[in-house]
C-alpha atoms as a PDB file:
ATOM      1  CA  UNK A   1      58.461  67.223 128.620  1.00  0.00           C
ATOM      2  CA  UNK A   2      59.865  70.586 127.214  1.00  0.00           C
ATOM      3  CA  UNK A   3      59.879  73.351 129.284  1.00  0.00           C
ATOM      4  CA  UNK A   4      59.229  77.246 128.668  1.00  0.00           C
ATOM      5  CA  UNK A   5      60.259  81.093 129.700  1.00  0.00           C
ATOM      6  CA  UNK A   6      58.565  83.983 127.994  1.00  0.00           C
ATOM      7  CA  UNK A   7      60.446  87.571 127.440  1.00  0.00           C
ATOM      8  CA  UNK A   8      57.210  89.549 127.023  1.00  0.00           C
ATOM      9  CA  UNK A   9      57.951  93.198 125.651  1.00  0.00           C
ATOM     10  CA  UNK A  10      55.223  95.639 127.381  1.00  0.00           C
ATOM     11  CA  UNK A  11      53.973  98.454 126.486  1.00  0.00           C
ATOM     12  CA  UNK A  12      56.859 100.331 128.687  1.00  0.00           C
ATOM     13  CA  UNK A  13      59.596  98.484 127.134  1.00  0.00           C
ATOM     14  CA  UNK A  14      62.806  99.613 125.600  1.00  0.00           C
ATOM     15  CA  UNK A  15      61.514  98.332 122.180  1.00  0.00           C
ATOM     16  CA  UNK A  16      57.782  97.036 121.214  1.00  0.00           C
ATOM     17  CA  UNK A  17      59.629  93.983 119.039  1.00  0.00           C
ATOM     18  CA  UNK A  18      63.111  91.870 118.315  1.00  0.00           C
ATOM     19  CA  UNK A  19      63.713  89.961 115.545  1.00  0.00           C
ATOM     20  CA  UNK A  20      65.712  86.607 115.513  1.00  0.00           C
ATOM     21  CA  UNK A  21      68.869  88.541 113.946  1.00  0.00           C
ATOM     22  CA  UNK A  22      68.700  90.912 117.353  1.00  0.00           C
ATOM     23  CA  UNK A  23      68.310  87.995 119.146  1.00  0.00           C
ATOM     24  CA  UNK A  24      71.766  86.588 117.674  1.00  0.00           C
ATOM     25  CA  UNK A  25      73.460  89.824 118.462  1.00  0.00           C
ATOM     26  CA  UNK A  26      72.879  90.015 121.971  1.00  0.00           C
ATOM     27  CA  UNK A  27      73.604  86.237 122.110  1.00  0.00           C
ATOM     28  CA  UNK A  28      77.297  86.957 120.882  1.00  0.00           C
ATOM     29  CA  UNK A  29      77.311  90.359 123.223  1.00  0.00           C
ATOM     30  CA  UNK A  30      77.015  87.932 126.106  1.00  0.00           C
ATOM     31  CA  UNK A  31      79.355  85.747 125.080  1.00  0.00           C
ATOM     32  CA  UNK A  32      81.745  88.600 124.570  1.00  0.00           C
ATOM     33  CA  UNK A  33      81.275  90.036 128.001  1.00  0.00           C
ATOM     34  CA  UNK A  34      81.615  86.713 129.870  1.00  0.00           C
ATOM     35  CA  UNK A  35      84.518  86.301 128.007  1.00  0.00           C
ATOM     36  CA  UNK A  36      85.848  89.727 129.732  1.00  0.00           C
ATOM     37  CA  UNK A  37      85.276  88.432 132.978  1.00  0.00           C
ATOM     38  CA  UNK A  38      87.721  85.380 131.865  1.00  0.00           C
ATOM     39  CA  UNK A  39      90.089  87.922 131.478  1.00  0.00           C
ATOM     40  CA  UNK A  40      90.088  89.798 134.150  1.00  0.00           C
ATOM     41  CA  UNK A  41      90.742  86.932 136.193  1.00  0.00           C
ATOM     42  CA  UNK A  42      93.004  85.239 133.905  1.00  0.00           C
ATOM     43  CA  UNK A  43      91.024  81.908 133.499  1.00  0.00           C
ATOM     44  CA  UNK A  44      89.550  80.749 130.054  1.00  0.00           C
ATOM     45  CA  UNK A  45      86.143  81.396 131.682  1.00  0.00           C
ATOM     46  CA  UNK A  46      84.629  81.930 128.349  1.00  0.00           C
ATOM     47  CA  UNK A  47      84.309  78.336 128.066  1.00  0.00           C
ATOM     48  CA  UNK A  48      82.656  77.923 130.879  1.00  0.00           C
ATOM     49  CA  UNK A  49      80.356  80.477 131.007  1.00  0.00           C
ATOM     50  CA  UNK A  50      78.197  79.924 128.141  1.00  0.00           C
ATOM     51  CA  UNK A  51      79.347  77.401 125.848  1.00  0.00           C
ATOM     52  CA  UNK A  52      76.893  77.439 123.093  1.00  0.00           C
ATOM     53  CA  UNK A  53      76.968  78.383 119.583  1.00  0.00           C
ATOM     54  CA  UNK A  54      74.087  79.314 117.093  1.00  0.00           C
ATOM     55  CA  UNK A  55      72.445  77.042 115.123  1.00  0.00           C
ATOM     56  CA  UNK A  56      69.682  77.242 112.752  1.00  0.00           C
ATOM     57  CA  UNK A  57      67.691  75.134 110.470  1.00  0.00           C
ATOM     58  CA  UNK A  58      66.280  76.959 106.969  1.00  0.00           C
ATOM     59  CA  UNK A  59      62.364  75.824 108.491  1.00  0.00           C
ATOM     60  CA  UNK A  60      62.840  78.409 111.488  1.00  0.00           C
ATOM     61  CA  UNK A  61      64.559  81.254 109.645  1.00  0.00           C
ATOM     62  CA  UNK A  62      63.582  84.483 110.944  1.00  0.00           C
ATOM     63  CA  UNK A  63      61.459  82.718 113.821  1.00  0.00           C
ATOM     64  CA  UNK A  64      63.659  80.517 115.882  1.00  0.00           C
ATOM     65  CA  UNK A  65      67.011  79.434 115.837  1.00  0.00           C
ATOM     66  CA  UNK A  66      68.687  77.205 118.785  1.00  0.00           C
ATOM     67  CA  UNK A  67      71.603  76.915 120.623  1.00  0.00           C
ATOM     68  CA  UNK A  68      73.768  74.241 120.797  1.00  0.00           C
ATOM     69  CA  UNK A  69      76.788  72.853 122.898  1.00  0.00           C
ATOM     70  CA  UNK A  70      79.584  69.956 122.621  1.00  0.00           C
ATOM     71  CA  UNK A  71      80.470  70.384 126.188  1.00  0.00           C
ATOM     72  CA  UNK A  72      79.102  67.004 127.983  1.00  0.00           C
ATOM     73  CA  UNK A  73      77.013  69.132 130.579  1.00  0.00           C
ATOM     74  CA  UNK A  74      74.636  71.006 128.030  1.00  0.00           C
ATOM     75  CA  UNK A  75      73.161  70.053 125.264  1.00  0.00           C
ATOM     76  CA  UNK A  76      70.482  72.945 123.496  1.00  0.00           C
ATOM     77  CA  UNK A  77      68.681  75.845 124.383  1.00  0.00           C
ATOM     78  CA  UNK A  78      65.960  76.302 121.754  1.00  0.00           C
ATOM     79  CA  UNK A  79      64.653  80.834 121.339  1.00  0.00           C
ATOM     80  CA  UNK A  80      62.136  82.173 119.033  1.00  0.00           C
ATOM     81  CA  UNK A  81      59.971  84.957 118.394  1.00  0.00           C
ATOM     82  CA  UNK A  82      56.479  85.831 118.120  1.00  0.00           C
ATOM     83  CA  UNK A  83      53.548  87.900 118.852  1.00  0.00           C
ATOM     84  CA  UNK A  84      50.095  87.437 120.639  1.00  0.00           C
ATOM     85  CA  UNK A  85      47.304  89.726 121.343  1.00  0.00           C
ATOM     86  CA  UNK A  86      46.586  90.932 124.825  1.00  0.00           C
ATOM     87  CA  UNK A  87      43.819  92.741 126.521  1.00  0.00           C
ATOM     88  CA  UNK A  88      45.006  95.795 128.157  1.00  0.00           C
ATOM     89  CA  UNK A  89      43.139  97.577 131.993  1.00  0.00           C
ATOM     90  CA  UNK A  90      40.560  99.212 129.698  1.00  0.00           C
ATOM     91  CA  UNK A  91      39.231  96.140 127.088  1.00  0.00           C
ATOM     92  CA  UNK A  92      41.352  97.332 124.179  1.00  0.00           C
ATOM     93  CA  UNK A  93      43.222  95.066 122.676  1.00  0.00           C
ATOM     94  CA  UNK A  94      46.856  95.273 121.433  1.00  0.00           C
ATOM     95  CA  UNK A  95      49.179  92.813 119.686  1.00  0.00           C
ATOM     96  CA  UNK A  96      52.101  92.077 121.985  1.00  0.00           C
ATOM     97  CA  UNK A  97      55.742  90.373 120.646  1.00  0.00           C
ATOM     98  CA  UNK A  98      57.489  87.726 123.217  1.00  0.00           C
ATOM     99  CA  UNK A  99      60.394  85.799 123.023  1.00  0.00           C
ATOM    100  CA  UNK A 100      59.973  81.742 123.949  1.00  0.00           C
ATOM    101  CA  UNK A 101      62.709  79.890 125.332  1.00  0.00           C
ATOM    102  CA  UNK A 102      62.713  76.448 125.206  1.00  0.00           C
ATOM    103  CA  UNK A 103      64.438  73.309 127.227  1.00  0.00           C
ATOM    104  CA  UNK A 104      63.769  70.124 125.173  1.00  0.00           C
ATOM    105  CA  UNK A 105      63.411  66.715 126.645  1.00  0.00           C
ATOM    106  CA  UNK A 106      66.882  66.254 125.959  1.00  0.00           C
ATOM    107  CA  UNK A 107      67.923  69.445 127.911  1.00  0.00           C
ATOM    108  CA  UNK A 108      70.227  69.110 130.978  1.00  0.00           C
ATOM    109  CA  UNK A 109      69.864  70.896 134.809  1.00  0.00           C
ATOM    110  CA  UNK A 110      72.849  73.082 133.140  1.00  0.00           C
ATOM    111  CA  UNK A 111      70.980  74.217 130.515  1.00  0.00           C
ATOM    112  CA  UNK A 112      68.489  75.622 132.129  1.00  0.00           C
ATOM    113  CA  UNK A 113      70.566  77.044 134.760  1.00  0.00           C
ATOM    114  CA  UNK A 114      72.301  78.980 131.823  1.00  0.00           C
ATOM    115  CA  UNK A 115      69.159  79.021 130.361  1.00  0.00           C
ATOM    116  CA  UNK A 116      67.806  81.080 133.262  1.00  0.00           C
ATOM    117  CA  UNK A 117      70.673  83.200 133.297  1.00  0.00           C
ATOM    118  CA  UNK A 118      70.426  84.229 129.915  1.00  0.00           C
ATOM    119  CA  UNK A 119      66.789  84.859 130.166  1.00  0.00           C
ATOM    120  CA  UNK A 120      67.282  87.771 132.825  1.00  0.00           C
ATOM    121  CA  UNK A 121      69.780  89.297 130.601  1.00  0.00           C
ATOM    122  CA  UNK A 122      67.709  89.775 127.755  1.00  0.00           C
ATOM    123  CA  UNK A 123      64.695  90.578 130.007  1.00  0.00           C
ATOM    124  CA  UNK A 124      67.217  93.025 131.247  1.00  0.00           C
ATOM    125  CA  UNK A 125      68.470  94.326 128.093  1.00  0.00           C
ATOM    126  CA  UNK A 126      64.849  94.619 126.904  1.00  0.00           C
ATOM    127  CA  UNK A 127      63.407  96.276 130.067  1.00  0.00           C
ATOM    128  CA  UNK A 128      60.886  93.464 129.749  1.00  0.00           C
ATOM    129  CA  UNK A 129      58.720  91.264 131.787  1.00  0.00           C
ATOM    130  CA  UNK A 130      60.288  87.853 132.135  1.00  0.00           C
ATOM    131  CA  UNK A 131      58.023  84.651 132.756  1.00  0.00           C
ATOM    132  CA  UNK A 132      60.352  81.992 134.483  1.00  0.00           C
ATOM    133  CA  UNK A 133      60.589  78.203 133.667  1.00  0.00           C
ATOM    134  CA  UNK A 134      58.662  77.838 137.500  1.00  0.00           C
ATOM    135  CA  UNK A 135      56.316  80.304 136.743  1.00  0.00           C
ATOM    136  CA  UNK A 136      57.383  83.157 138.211  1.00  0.00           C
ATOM    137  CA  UNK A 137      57.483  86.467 136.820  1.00  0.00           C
ATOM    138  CA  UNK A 138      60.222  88.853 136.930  1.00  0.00           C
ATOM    139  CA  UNK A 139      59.650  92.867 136.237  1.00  0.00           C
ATOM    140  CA  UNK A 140      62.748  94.305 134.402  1.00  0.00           C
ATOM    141  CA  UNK A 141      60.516  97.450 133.015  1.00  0.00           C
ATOM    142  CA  UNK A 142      59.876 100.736 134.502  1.00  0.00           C
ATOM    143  CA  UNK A 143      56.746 100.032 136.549  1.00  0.00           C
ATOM    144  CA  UNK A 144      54.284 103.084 137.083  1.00  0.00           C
END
C-alpha cells in the first residue's frame, strides 16, 4: 500500500503556494548542494546522495511529476500539488495549497529514507508544516 507526507503551506509560511515547476527547481537545488558536499570531501557523493532524476508523464503536467532512479536501492518517489480548504480558530474558512509525497507499492526502505529527507528540506525551504509518512508532524514555520 502507498504511503504519504504532506508539505502544508500555513498561513505563516514563506509563500501561500508552489507550483510543480518550483517544485523541480528546488529538486535540482538539492541535488546541486549534495553534490557540494561530494566535493568537499572528494568522493562522488552526488551519486549517492540523491540519485533520482525527474520524470513526468503529459496526464500530470502542472500537478505531479515523479522521481525516478536506476540505482538498484531506489526505485520512485512520486510529488504533486494541490489545495484543500481548512477551517481556521475562528470558523472561517480558507483554501490551503499542500504538497503530497508519495511511496508506491513498489517503493524501497531507501526511498523513503531519502524520501524523508527531502521532505524536511522543502518543509524547510517553505517554512511549512510537514506531515510525516508515521504521522508525525513537524513545525518548520514561525510559530506565534
Amino acid at each position: 500500500m502507498a504511503s504519504n507526507a504532506y508539505i502544508k503551506l500555513v498561513p505563516s509560511s514563506a509563500k501561500d503556494h508552489v507550483t510543480t515547476d518550483e517544485l523541480k527547481e528546488l529538486f535540482n537545488y538539492y541535488k546541486e548542494i549534495t553534490a557540494k558536499t561530494g566535493e568537499q570531501v572528494s568522493w562522488g557523493y552526488n551519486d549517492a546522495s540523491f540519485p533520482y532524476e525527474i520524470k513526468e508523464k503529459p496526464e500530470g503536467k502542472g500537478t505531479w511529476f515523479y522521481l525516478f532512479s536506476n540505482n538498484d536501492r531506489y526505485q520512485a518517489i512520486l510529488l504533486g500539488v494541490d489545495k484543500e480548504v481548512v477551517k481556521d480558530e475562528d470558523g472561517t474558512e480558507r483554501e490551503q495549497t499542500y504538497i503530497q509525497v508519495t511511496l508506491p507499492e513498489l517503493s524501497t526502505y531507501g526511498d523513503k529514507g531519502k524520501a524523508n529527507e527531502f521532505c524536511k528540506f522543502l518543509a524547510k525551504k517553505l517554512q511549512g508544516e510537514l506531515h510525516l509518512f508515521n504521522g508525525r508532524v513537524m513545525y518548520y514555520y514561525p510559530r506565534k
